[in-house]
N, C-alpha and C. Protein backbone atom coordinates (compact mmCIF):
# COMPACT_ATOMS: atom_id res chain seq x y z
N UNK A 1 40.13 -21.86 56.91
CA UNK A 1 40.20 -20.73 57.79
C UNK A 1 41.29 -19.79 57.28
N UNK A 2 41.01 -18.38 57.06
CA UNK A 2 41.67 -17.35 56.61
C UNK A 2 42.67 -16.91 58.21
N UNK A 3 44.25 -16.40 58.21
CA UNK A 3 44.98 -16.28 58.44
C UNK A 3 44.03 -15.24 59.54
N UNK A 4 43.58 -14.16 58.58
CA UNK A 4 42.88 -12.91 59.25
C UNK A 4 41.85 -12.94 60.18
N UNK A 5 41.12 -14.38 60.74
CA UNK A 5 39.99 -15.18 61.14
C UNK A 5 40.80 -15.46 62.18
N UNK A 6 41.87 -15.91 62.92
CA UNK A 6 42.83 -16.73 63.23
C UNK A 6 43.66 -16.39 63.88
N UNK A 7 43.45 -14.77 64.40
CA UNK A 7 44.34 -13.85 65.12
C UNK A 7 45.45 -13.02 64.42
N UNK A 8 44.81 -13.01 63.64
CA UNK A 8 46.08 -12.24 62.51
C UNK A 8 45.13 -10.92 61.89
N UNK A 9 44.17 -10.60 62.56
CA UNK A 9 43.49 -9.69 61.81
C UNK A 9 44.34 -8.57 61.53
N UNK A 10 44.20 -7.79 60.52
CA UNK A 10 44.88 -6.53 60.83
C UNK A 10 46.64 -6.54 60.57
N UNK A 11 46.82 -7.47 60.71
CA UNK A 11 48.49 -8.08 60.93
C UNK A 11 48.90 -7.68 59.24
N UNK A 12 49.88 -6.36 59.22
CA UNK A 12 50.22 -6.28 58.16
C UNK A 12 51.34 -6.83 56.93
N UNK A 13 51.87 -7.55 58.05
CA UNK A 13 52.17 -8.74 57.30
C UNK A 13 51.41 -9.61 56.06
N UNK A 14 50.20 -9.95 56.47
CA UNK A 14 49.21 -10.37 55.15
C UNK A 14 48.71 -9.06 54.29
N UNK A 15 48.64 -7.94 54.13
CA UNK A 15 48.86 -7.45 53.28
C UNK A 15 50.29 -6.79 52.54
N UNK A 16 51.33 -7.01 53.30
CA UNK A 16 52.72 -7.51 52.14
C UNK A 16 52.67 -8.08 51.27
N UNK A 17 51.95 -9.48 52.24
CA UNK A 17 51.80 -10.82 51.19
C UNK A 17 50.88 -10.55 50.19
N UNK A 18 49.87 -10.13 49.76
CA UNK A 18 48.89 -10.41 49.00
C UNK A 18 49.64 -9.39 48.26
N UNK A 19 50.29 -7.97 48.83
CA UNK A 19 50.51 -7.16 47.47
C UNK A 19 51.78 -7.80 46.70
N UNK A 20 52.35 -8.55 47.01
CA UNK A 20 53.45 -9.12 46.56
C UNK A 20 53.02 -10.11 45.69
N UNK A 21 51.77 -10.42 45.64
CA UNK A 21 51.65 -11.61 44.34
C UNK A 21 51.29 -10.90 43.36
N UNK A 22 51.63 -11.12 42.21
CA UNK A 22 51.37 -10.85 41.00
C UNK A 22 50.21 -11.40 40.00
N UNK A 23 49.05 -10.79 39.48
CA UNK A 23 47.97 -11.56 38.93
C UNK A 23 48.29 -11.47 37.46
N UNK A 24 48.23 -12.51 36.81
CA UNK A 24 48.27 -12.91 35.44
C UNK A 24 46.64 -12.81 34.82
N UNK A 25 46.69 -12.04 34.07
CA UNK A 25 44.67 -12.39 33.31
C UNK A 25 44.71 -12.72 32.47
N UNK A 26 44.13 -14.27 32.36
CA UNK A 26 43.54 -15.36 31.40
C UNK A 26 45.23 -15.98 30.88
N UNK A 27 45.73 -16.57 32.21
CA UNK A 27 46.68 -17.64 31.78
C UNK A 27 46.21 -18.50 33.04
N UNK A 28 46.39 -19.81 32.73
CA UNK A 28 46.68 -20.49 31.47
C UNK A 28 46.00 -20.22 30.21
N UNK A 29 44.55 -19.89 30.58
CA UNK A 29 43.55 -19.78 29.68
C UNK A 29 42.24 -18.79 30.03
N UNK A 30 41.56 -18.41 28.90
CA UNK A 30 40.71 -17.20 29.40
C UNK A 30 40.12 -17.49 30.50
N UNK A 31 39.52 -16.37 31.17
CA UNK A 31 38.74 -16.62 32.41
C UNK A 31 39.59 -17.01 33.71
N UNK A 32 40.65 -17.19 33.45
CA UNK A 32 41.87 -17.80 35.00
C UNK A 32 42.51 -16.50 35.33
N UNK A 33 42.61 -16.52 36.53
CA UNK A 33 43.51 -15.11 37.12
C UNK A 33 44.41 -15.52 37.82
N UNK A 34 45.47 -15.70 36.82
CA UNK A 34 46.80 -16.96 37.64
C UNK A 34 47.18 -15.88 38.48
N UNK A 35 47.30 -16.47 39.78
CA UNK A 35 48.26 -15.36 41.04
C UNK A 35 49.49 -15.86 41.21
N UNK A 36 50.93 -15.57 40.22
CA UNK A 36 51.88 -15.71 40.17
C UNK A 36 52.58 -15.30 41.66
N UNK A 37 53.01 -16.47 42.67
CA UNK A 37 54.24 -15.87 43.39
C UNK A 37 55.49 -16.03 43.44
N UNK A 38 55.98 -15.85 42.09
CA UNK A 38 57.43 -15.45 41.55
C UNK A 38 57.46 -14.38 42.21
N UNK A 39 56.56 -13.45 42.43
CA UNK A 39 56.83 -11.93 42.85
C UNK A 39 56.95 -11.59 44.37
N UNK A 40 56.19 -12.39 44.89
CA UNK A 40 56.31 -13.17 46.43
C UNK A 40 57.98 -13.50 46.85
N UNK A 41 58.50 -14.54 46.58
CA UNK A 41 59.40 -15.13 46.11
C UNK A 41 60.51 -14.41 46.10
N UNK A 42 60.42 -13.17 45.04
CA UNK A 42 61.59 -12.65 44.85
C UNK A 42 61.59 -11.17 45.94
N UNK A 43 60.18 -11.17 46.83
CA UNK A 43 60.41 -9.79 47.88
C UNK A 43 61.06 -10.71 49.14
N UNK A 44 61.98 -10.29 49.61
CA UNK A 44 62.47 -11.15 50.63
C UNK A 44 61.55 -11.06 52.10
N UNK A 45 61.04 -9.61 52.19
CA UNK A 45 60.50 -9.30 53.38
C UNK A 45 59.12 -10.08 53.25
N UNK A 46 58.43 -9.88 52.44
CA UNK A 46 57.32 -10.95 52.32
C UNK A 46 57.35 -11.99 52.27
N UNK A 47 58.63 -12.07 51.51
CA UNK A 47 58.70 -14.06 51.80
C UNK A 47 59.01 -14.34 53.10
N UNK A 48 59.79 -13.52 53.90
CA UNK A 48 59.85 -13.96 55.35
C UNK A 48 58.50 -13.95 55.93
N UNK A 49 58.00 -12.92 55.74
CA UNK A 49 56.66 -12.95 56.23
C UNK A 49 55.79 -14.05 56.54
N UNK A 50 56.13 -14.61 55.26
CA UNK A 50 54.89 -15.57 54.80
C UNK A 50 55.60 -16.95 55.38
N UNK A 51 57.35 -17.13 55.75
CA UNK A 51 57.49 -18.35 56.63
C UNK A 51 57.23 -18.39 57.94
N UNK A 52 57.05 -17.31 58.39
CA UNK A 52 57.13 -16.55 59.57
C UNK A 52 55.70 -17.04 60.17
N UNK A 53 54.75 -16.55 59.19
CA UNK A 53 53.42 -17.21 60.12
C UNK A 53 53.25 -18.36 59.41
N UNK A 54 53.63 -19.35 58.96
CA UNK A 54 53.50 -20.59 59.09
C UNK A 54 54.14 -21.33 59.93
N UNK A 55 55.59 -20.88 60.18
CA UNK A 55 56.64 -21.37 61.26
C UNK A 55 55.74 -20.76 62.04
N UNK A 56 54.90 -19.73 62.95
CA UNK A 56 54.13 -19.39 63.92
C UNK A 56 53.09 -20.57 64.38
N UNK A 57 52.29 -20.61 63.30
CA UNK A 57 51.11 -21.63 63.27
C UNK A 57 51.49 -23.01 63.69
N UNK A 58 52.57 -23.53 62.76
CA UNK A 58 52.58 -24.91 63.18
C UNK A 58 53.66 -25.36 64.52
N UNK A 59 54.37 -24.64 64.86
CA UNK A 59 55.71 -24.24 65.98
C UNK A 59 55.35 -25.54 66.93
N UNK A 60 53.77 -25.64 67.19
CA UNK A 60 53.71 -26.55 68.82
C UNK A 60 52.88 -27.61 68.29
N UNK A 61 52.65 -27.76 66.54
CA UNK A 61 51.83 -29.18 66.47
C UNK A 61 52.69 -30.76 66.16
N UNK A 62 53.96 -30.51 66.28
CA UNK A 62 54.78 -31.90 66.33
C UNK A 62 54.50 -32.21 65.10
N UNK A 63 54.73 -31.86 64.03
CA UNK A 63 55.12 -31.61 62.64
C UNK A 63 56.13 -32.57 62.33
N UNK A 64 56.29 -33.70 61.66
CA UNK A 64 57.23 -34.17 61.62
C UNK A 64 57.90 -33.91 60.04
N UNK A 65 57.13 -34.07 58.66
CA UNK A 65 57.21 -33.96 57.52
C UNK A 65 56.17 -32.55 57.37
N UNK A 66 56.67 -31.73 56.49
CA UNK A 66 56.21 -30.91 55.86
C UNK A 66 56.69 -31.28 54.16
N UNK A 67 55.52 -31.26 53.30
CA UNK A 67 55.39 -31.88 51.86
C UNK A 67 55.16 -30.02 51.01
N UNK A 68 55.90 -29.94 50.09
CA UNK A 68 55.16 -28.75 49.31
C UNK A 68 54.71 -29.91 47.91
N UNK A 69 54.87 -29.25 46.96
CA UNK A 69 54.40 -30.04 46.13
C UNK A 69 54.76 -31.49 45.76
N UNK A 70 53.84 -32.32 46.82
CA UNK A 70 54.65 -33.78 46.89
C UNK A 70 54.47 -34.28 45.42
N UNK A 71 56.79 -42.30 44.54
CA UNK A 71 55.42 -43.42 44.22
C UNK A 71 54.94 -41.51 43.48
N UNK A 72 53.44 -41.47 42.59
CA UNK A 72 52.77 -40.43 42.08
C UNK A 72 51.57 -40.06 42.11
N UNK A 73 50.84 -39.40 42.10
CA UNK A 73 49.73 -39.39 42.17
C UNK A 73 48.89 -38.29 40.69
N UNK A 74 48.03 -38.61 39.80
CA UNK A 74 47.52 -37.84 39.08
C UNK A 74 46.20 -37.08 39.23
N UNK A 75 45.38 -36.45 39.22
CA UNK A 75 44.63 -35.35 39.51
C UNK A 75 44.01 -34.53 38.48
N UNK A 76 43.02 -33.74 38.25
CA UNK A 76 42.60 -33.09 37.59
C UNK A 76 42.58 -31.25 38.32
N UNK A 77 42.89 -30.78 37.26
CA UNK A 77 43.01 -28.97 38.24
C UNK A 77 42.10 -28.23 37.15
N UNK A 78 41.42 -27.67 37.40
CA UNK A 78 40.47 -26.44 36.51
C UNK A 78 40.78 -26.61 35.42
N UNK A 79 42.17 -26.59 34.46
CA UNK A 79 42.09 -26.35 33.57
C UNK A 79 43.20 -27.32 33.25
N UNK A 80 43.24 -28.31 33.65
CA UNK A 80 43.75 -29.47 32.90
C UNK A 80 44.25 -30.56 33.68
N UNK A 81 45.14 -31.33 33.31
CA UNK A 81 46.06 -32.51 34.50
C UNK A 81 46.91 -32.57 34.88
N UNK A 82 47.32 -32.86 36.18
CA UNK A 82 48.82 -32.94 36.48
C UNK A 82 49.34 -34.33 37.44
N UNK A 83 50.31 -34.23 37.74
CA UNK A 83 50.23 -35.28 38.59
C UNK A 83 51.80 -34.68 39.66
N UNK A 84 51.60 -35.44 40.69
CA UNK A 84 52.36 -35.26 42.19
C UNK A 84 53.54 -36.77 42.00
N UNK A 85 54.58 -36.26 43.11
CA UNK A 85 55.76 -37.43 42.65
C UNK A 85 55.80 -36.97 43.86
N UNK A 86 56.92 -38.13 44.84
CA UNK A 86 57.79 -38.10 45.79
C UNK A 86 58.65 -38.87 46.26
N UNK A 87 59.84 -39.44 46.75
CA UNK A 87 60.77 -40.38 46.80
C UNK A 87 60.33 -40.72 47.47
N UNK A 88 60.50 -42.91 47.15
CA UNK A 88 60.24 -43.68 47.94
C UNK A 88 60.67 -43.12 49.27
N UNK A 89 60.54 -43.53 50.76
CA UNK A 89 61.04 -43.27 52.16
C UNK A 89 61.30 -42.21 52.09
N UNK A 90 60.63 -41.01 51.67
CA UNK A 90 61.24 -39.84 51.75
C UNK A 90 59.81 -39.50 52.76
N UNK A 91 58.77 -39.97 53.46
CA UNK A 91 58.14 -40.40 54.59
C UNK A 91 57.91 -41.32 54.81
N UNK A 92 57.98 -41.53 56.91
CA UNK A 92 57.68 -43.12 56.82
C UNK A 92 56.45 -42.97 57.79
N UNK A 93 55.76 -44.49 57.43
CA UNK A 93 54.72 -44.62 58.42
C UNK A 93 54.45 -43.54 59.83
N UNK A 94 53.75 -43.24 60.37
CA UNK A 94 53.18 -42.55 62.08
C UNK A 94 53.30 -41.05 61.57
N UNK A 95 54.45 -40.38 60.84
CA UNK A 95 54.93 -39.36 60.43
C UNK A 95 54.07 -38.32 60.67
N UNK A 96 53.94 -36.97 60.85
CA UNK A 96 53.32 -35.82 60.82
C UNK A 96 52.88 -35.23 60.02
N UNK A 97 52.10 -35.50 59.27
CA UNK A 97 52.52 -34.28 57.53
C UNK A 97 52.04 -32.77 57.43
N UNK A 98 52.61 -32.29 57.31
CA UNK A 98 51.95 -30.73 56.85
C UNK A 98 52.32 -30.55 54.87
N UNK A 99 50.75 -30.17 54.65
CA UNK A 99 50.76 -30.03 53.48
C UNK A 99 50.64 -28.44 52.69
N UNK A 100 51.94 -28.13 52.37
CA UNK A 100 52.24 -26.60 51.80
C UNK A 100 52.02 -26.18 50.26
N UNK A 101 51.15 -25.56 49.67
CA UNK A 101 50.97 -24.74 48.37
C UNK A 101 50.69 -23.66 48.29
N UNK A 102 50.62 -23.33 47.21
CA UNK A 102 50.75 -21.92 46.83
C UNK A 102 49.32 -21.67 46.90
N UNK A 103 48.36 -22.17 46.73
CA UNK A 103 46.97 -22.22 46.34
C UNK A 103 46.00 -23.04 46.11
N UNK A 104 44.79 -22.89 46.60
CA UNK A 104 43.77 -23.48 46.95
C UNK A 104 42.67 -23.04 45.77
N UNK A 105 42.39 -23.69 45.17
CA UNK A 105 41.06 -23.49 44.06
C UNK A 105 39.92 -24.89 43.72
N UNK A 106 40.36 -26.26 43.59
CA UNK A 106 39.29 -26.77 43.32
C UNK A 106 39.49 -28.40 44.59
N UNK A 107 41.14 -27.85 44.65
CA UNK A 107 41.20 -29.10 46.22
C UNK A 107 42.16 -30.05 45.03
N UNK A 108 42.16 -29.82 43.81
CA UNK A 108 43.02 -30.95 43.63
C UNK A 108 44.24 -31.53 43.93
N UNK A 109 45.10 -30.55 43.99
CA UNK A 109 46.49 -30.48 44.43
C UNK A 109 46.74 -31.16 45.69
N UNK A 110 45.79 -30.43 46.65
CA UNK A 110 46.19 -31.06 47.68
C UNK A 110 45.22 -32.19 47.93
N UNK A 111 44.46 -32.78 47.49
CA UNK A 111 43.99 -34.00 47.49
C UNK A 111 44.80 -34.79 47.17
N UNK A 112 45.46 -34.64 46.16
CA UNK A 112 46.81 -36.06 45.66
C UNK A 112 47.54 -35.93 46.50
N UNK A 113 48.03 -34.83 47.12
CA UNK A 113 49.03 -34.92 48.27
C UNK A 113 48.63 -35.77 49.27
N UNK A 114 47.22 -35.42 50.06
CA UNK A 114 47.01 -35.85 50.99
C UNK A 114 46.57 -37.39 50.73
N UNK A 115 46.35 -37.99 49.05
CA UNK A 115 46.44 -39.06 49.17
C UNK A 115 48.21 -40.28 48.89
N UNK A 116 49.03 -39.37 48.48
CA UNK A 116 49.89 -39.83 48.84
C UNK A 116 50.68 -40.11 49.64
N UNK A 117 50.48 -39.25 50.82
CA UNK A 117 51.15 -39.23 52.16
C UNK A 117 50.73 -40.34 52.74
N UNK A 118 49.06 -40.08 52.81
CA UNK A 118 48.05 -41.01 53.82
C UNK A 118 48.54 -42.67 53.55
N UNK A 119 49.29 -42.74 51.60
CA UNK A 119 49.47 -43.80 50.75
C UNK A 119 50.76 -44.66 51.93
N UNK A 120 51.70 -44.13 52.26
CA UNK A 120 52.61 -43.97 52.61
C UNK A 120 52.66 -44.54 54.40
N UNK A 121 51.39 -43.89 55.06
CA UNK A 121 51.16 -44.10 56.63
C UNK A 121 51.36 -42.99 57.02
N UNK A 122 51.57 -41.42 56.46
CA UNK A 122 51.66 -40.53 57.27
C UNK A 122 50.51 -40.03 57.79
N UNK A 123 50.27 -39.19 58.83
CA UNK A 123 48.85 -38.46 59.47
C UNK A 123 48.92 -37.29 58.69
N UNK A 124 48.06 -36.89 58.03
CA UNK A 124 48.05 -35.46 57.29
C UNK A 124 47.17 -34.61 58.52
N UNK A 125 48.01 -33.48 59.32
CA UNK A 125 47.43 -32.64 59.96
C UNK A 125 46.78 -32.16 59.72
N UNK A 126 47.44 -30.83 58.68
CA UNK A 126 46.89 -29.73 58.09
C UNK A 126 47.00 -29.62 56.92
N UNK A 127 46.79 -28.43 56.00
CA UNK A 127 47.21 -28.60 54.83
C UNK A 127 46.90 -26.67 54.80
N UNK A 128 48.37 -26.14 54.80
CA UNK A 128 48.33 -24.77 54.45
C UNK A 128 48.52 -24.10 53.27
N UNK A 129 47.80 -22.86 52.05
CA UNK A 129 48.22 -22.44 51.31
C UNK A 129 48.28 -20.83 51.74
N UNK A 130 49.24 -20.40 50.86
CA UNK A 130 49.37 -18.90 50.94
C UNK A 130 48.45 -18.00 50.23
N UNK A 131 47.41 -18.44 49.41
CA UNK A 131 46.03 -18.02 48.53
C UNK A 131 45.26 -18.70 48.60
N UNK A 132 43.66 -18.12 49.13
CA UNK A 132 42.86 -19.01 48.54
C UNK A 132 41.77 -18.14 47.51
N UNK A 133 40.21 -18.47 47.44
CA UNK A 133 39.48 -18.51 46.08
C UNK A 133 39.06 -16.59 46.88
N UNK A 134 38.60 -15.77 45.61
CA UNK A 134 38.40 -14.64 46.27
C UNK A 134 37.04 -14.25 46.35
N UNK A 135 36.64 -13.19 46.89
CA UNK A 135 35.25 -13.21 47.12
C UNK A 135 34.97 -12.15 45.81
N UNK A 136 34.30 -12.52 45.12
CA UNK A 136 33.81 -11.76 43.47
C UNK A 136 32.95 -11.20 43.39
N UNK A 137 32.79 -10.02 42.64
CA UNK A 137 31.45 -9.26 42.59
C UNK A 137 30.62 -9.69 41.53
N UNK A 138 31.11 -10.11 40.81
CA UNK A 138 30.08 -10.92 39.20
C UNK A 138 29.29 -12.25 40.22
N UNK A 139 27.77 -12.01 40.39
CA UNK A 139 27.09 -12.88 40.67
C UNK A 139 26.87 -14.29 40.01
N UNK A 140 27.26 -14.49 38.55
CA UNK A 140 27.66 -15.39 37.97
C UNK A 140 29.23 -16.24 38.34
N UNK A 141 29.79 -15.49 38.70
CA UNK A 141 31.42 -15.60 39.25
C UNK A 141 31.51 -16.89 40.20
N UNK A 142 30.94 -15.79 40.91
CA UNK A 142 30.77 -16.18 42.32
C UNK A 142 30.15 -17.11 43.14
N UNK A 143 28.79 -17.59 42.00
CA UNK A 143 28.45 -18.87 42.25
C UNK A 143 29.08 -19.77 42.28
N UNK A 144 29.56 -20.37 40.41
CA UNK A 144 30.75 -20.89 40.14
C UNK A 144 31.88 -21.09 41.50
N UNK A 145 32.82 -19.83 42.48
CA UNK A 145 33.60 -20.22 42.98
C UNK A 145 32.84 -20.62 44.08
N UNK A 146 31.88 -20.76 44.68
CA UNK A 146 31.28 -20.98 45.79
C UNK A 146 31.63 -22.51 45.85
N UNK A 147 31.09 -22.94 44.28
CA UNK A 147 30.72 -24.50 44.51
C UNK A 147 31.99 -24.77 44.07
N UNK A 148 32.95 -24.14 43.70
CA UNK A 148 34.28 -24.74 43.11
C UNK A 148 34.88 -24.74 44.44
N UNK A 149 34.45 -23.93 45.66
CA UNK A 149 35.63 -24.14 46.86
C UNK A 149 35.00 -25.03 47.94
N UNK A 150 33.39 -25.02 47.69
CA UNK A 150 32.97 -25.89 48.59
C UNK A 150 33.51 -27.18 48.28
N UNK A 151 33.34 -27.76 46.99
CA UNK A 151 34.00 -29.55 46.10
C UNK A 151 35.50 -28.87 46.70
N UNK A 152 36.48 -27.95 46.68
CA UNK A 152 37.77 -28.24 47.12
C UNK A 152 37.95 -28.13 48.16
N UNK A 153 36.85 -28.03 49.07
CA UNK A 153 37.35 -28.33 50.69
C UNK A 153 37.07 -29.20 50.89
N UNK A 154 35.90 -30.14 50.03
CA UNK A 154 35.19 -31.69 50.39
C UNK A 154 36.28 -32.60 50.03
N UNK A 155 37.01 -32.58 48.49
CA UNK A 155 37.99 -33.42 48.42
C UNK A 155 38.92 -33.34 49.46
N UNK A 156 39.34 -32.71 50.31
CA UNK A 156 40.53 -32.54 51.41
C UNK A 156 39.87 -33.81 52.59
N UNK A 157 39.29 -34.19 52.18
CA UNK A 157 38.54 -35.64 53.13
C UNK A 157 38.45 -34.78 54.85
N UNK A 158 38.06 -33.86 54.81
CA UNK A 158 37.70 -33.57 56.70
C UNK A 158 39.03 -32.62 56.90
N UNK A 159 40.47 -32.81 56.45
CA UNK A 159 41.33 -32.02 56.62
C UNK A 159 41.39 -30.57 56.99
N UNK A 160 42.33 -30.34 57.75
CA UNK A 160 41.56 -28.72 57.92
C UNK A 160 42.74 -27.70 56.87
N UNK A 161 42.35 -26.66 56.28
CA UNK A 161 42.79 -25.72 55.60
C UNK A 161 43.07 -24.92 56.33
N UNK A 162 44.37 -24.26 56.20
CA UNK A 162 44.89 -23.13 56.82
C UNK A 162 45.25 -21.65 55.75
N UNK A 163 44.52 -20.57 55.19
CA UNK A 163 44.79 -20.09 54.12
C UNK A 163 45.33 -18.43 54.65
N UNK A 164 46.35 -18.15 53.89
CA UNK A 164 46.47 -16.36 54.67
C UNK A 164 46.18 -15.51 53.74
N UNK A 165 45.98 -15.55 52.74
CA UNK A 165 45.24 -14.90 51.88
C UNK A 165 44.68 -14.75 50.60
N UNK A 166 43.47 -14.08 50.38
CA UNK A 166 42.62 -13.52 49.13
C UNK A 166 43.88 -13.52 48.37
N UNK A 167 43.04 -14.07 46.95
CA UNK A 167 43.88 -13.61 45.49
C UNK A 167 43.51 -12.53 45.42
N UNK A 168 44.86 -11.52 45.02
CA UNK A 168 44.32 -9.88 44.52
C UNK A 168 43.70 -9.70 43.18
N UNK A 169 42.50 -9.14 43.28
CA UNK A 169 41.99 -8.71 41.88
C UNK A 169 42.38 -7.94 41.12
N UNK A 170 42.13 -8.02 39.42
CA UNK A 170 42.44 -7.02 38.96
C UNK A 170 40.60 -6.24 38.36
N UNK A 171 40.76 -4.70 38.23
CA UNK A 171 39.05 -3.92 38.28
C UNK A 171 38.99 -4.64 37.03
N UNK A 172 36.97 -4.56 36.73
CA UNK A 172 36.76 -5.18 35.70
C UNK A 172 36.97 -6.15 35.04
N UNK A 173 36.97 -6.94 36.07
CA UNK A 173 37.54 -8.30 35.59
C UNK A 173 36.63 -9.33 35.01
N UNK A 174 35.51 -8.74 35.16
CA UNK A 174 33.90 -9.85 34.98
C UNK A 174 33.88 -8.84 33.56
């Protein structure tokens, strides 16, 4: 569920945020439109922004752990492997989890998260990013992300996604 879906329509706050990320074309590798938020990051007003409606959202769900990029877990991401770490007891069993990234594209990321928490005994609530996949005009594109976001909402095992916004495009990008 998009931020703008969610009572935030219009709320110009999410377009701070989105103009504040920065798009990289073809890093890591051709065809990727890395949405750098170093640039996020370094606007202060947007970065408040962007704690602002997450501290909004989650305020009354008894949150106990919030994880950003969380024993380890390894994973596969679009364009290669990575893997997740987190200190022993750094959650314990019943715990709350909220799961925080930068971005949502094929579910891997936060699949290792949510299987390391779950590893652990925590309840994974939610799982919020500040980007998700964008809607493309290349009909070839767009297939591709259809089924790349449908498989990354299926790996999230039922979890619900909380996203506030579209990656910004750059023209001509197909």
């Amino acid at each position: 569920m998009f931020a703008a879906e969610n009572g935030l329509k219009g709320d110009p706050r999410l377009q701070a945020i989105s103009e504040a990320i920065r798009v990289v074309p073809h890093f890591p590798k051709p065809g990727i439109m890395f949405q750098d938020i170093t640039t996020l990051l370094l606007d202060h007003k947007a970065f408040k922004h962007t704690v602002d409606i997450f501290v909004d959202r989650y305020r009354d769900m008894d949150i106990s752990v919030v994880a950003g990029e969380v024993i380890s877990e390894a994973y596969e991401l679009e364009y290669g492997t990575d893997c997740l770490e987190m200190h022993v007891g750094a959650v314990q069993p019943g715990e709350r989890a909220l799961i925080i990234d930068d971005l949502i594209a094929t579910g891997g990321t936060l699949s290792a998260a949510i299987t390391l928490l779950e590893r652990v005994g925590a309840e994974v609530v939610e799982c919020g990013c500040v980007i998700g996949l964008p809607e493309v005009k290349c009909y070839a594109v767009e297939l591709l992300l259809m089924i790349v976001t449908f498989q990354g909402q299926c790996r999230l095992n039922g979890k619900p996604l909380y996203i506030l916004v579209e990656p910004r495009e750059i023209d001509n990008c197909c």
